[in-house]
PDB file of N, CA and C in Angstrom:
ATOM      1  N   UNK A   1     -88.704  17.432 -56.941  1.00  0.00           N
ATOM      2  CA  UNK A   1     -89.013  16.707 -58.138  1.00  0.00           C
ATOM      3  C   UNK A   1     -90.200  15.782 -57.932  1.00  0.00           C
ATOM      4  N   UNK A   2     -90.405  15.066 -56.937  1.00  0.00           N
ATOM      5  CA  UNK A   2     -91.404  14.109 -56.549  1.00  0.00           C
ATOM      6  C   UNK A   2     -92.161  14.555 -54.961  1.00  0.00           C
ATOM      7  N   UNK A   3     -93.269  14.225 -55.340  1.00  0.00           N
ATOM      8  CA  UNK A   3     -94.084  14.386 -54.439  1.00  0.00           C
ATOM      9  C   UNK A   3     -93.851  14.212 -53.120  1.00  0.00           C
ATOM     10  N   UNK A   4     -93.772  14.783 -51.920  1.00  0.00           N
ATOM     11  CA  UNK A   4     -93.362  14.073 -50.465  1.00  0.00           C
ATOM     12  C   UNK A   4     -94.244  13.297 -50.000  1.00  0.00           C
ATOM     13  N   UNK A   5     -95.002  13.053 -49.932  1.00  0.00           N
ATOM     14  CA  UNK A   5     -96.084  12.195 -49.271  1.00  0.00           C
ATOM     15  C   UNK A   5     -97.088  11.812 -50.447  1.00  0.00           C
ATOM     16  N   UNK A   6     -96.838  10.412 -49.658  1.00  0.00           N
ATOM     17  CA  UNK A   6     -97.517   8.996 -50.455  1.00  0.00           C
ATOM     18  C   UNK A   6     -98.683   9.459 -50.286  1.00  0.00           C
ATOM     19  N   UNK A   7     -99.566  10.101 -49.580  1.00  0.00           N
ATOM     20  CA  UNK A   7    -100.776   9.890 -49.730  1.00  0.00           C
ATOM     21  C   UNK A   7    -101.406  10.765 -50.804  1.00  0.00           C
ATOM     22  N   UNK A   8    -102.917  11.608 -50.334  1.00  0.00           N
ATOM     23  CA  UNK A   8    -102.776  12.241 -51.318  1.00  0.00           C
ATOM     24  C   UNK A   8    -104.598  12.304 -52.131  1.00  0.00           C
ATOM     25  N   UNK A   9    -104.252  13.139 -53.189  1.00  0.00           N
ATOM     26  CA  UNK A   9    -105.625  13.430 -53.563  1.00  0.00           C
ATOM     27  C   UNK A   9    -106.127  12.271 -54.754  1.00  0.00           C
ATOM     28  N   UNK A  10    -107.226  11.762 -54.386  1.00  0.00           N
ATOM     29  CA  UNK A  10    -108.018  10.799 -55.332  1.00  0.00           C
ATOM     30  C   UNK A  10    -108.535  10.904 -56.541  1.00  0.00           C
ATOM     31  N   UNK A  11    -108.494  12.326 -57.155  1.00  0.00           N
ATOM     32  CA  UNK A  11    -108.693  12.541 -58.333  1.00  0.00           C
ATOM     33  C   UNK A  11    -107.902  12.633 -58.961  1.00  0.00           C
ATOM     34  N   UNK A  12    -107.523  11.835 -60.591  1.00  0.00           N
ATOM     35  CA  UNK A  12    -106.756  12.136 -60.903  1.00  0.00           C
ATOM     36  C   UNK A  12    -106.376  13.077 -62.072  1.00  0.00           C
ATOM     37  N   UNK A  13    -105.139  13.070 -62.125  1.00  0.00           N
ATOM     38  CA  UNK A  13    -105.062  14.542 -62.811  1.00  0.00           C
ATOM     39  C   UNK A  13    -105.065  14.065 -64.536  1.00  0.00           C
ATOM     40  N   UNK A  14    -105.085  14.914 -65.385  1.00  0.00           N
ATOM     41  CA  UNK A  14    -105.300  14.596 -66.698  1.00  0.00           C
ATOM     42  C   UNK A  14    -103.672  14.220 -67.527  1.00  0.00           C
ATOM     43  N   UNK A  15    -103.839  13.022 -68.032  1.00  0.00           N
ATOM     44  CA  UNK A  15    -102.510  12.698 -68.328  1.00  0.00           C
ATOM     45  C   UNK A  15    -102.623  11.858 -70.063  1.00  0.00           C
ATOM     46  N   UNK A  16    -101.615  12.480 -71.089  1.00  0.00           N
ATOM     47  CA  UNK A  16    -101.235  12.337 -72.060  1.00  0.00           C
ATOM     48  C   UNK A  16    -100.464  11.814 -72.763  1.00  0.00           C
ATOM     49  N   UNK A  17    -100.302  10.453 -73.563  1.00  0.00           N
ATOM     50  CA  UNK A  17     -99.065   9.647 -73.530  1.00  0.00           C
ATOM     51  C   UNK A  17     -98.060  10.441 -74.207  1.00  0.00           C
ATOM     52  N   UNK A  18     -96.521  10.151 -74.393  1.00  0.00           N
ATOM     53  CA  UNK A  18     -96.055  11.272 -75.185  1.00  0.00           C
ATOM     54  C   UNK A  18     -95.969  11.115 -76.990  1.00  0.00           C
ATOM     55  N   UNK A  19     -96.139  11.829 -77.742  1.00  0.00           N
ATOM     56  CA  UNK A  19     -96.253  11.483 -78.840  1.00  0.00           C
ATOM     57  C   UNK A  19     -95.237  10.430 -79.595  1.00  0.00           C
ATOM     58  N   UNK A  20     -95.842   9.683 -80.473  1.00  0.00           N
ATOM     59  CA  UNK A  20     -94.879   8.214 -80.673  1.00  0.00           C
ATOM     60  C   UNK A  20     -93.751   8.998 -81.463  1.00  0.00           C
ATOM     61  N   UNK A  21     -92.076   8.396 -81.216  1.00  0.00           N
ATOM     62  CA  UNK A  21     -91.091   8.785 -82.283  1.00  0.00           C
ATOM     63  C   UNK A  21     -90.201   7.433 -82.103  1.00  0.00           C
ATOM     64  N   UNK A  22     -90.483   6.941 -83.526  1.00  0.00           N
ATOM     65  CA  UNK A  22     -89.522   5.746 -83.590  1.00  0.00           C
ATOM     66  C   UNK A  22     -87.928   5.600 -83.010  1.00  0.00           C
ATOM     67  N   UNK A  23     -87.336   6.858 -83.142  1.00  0.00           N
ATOM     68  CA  UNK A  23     -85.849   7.203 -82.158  1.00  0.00           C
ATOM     69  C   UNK A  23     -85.936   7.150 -80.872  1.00  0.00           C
ATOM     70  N   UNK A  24     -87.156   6.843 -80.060  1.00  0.00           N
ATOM     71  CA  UNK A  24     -87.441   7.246 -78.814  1.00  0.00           C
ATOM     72  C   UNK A  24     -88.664   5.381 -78.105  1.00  0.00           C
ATOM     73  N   UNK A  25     -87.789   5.317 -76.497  1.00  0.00           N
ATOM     74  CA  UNK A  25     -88.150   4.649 -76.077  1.00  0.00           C
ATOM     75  C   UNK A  25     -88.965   4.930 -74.948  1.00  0.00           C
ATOM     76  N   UNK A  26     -90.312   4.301 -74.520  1.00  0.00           N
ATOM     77  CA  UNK A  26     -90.808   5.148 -73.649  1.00  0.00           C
ATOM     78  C   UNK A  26     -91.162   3.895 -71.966  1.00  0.00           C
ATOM     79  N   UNK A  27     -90.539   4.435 -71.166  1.00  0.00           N
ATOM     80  CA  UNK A  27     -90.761   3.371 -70.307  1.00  0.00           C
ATOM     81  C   UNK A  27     -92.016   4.320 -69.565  1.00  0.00           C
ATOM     82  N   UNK A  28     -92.621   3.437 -68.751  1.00  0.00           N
ATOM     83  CA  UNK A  28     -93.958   3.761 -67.839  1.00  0.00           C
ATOM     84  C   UNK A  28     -93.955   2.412 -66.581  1.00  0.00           C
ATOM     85  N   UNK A  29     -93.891   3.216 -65.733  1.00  0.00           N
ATOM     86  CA  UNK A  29     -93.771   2.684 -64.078  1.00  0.00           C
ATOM     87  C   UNK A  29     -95.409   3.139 -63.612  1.00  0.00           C
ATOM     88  N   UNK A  30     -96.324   2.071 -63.292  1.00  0.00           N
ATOM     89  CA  UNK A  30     -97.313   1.922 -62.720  1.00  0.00           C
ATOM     90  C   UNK A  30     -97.814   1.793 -61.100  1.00  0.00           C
ATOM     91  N   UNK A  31     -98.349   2.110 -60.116  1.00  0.00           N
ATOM     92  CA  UNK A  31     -97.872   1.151 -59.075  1.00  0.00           C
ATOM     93  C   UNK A  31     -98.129   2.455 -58.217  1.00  0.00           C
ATOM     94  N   UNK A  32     -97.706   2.246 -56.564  1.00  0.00           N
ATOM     95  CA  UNK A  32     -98.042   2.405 -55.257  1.00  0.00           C
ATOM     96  C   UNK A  32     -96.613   3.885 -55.637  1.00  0.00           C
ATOM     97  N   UNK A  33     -96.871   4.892 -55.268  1.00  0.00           N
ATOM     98  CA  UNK A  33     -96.222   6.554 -55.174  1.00  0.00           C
ATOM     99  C   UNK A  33     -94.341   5.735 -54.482  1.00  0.00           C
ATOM    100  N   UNK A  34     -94.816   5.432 -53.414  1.00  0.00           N
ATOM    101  CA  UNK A  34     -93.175   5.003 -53.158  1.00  0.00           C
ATOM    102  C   UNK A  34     -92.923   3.923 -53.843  1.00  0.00           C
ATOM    103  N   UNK A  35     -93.057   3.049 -54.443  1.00  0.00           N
ATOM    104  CA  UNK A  35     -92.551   2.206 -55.281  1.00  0.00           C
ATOM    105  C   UNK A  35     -91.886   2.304 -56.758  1.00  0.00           C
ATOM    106  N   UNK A  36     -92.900   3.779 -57.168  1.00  0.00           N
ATOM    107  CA  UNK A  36     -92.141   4.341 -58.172  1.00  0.00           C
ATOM    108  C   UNK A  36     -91.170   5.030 -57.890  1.00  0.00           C
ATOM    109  N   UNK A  37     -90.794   5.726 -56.886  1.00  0.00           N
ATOM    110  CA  UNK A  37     -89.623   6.482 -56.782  1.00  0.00           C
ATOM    111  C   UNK A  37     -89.045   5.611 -56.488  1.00  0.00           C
ATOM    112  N   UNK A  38     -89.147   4.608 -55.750  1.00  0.00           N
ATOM    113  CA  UNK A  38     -87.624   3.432 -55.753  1.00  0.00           C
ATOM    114  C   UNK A  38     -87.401   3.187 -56.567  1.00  0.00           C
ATOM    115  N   UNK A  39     -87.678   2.579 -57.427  1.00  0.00           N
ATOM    116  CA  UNK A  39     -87.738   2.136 -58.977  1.00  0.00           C
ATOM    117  C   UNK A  39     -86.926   2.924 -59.696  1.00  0.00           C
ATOM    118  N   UNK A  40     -87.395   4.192 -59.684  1.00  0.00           N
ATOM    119  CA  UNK A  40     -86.680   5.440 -60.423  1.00  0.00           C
ATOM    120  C   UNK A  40     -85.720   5.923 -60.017  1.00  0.00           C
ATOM    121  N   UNK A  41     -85.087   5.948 -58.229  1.00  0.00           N
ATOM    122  CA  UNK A  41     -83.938   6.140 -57.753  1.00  0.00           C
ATOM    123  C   UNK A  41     -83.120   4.921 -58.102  1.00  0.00           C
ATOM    124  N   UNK A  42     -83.587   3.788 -57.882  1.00  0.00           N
ATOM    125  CA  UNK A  42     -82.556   2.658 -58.687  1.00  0.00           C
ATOM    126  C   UNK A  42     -82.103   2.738 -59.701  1.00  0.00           C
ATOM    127  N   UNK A  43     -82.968   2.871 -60.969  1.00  0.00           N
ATOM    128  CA  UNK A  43     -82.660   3.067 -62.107  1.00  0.00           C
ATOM    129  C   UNK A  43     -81.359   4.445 -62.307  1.00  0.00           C
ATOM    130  N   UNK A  44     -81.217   5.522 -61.619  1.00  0.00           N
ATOM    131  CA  UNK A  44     -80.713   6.459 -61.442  1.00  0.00           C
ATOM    132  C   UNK A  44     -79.266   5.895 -60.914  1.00  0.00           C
ATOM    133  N   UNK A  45     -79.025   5.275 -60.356  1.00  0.00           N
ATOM    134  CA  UNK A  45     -78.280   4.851 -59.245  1.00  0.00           C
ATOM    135  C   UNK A  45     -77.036   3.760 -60.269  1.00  0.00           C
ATOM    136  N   UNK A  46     -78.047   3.184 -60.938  1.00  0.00           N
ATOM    137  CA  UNK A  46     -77.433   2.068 -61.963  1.00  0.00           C
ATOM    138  C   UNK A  46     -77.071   2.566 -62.706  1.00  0.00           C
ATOM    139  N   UNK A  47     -77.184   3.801 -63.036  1.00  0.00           N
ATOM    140  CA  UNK A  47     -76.638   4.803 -64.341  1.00  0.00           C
ATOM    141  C   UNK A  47     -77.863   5.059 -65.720  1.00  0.00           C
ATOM    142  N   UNK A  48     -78.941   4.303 -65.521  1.00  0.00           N
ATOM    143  CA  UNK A  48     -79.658   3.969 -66.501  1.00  0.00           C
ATOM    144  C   UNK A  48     -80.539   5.618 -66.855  1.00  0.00           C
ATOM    145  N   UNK A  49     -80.497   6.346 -65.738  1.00  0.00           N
ATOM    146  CA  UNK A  49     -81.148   7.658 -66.578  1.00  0.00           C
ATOM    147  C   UNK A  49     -81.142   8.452 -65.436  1.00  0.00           C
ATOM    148  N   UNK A  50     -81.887   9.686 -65.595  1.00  0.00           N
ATOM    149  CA  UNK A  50     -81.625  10.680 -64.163  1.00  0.00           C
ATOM    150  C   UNK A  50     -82.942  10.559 -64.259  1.00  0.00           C
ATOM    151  N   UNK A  51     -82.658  10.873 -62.795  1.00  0.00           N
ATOM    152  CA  UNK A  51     -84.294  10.997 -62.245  1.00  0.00           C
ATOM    153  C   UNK A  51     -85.090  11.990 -62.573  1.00  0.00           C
ATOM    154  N   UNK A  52     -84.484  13.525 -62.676  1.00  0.00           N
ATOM    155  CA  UNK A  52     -85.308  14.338 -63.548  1.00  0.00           C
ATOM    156  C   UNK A  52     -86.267  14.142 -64.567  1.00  0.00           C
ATOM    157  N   UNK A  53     -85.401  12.648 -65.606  1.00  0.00           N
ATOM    158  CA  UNK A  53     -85.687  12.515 -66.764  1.00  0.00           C
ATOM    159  C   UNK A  53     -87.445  12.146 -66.713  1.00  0.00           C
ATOM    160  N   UNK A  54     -87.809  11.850 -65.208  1.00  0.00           N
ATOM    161  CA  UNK A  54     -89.197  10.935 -65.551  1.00  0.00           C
ATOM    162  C   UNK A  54     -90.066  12.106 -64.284  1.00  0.00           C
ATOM    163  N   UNK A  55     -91.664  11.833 -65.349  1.00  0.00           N
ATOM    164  CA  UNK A  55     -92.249  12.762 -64.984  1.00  0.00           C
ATOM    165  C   UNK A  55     -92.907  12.581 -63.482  1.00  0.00           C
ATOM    166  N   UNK A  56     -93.265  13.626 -62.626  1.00  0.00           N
ATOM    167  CA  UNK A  56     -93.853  13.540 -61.295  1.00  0.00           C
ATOM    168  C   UNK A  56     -94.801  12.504 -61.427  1.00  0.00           C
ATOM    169  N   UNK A  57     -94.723  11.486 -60.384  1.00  0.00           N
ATOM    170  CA  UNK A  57     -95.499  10.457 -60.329  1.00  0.00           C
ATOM    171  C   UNK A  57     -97.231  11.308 -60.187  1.00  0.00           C
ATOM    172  N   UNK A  58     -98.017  10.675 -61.162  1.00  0.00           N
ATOM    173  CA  UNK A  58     -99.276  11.474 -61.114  1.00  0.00           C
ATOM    174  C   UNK A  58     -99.880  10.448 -60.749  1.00  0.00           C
ATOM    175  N   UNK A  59    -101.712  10.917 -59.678  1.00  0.00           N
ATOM    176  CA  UNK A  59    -102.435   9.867 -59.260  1.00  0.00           C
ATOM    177  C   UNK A  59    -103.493   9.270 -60.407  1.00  0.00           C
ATOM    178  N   UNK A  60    -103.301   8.009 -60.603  1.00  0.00           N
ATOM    179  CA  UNK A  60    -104.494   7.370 -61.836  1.00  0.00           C
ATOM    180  C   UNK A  60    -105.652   7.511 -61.670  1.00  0.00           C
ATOM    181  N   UNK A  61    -106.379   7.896 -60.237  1.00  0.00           N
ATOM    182  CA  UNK A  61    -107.296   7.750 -60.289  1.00  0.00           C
ATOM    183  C   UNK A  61    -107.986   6.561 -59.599  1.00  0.00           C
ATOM    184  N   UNK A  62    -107.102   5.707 -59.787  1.00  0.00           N
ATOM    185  CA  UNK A  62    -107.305   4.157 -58.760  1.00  0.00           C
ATOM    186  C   UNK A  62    -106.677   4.360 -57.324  1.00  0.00           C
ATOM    187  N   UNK A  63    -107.505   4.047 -56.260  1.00  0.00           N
ATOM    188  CA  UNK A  63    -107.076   4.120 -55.109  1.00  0.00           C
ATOM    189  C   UNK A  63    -105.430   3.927 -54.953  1.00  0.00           C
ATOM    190  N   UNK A  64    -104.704   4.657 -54.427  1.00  0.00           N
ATOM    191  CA  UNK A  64    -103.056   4.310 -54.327  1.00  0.00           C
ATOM    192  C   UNK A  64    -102.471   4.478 -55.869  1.00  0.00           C
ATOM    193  N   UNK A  65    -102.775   3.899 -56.447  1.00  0.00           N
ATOM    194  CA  UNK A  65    -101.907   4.134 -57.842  1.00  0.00           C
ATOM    195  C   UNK A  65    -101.688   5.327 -58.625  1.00  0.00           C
ATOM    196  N   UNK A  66    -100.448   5.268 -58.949  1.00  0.00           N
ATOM    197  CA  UNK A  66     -99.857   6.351 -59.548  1.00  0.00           C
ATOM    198  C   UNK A  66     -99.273   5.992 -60.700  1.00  0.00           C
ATOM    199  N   UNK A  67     -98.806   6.923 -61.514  1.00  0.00           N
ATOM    200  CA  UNK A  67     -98.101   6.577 -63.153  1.00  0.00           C
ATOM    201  C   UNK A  67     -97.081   7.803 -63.310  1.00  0.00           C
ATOM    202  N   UNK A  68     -95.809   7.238 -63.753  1.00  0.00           N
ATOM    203  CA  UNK A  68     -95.090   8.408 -64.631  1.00  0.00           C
ATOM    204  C   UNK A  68     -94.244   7.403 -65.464  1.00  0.00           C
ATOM    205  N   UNK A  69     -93.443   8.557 -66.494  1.00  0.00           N
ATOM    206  CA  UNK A  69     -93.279   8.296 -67.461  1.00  0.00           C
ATOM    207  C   UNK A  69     -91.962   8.893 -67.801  1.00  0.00           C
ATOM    208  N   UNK A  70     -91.069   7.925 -68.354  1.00  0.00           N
ATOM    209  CA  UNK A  70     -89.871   8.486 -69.082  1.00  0.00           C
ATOM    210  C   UNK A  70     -89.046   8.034 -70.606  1.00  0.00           C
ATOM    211  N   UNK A  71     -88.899   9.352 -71.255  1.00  0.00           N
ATOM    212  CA  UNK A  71     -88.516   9.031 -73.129  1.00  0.00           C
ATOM    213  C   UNK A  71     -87.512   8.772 -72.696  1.00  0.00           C
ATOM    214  N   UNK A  72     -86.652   8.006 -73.306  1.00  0.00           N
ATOM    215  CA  UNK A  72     -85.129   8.045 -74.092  1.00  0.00           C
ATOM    216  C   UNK A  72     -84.855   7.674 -75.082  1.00  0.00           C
ATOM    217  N   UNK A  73     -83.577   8.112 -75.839  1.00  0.00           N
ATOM    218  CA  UNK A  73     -83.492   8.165 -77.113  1.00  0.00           C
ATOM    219  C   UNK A  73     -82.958   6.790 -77.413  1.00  0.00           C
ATOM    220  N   UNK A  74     -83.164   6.535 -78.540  1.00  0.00           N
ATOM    221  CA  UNK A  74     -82.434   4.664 -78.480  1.00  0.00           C
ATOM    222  C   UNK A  74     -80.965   4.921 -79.782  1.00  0.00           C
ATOM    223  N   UNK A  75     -80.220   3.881 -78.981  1.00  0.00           N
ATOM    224  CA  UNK A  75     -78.620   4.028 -79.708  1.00  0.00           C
ATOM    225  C   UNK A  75     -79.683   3.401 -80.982  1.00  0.00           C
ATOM    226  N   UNK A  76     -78.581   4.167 -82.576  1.00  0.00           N
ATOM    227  CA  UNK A  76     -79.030   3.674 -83.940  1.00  0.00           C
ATOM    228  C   UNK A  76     -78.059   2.430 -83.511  1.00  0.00           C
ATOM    229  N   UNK A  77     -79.007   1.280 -84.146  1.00  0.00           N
ATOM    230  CA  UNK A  77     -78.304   0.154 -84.728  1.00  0.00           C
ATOM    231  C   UNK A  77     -77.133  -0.043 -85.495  1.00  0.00           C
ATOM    232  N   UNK A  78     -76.208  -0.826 -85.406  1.00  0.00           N
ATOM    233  CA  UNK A  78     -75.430  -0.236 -86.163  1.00  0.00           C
ATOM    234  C   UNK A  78     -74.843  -1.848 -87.312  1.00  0.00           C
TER     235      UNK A  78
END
């Protein structure tokens, strides 16, 4: 699911936010390749979403930094 090694290629790859839907919440984790997968195994861990749910950490383009991204649906108000 995620990349094995932090290091890695400096170009980055072409990336698309996901289209806006008011039913839908979109979190985005910024930051250093292993920091997002901690982040995202925590979150996993706490029950808050599966790790599948969020996309392969992609490189920004900025030295070290990486970005991925995960929808979820939001409970209706009630």
């Amino acid at each position: 699911m995620f990349q094995s090694s932090s290091g890695g290629s400096s170009a980055s790859a072409p990336f698309n936010l996901p289209t806006y839907r008011p039913d839908r919440l979109c979190h985005i984790l910024l930051g250093d390749h292993k920091a997002l997968v901690e982040a995202i195994n925590r979150m996993a861990v706490l029950g808050y979403c599966e790790k599948i749910a969020w996309i392969d950490p992609i490189p920004t383009g900025r030295s070290g930094e990486y970005i991925s991204v995960m929808t979820r649906r939001i409970a209706p108000a009630e």
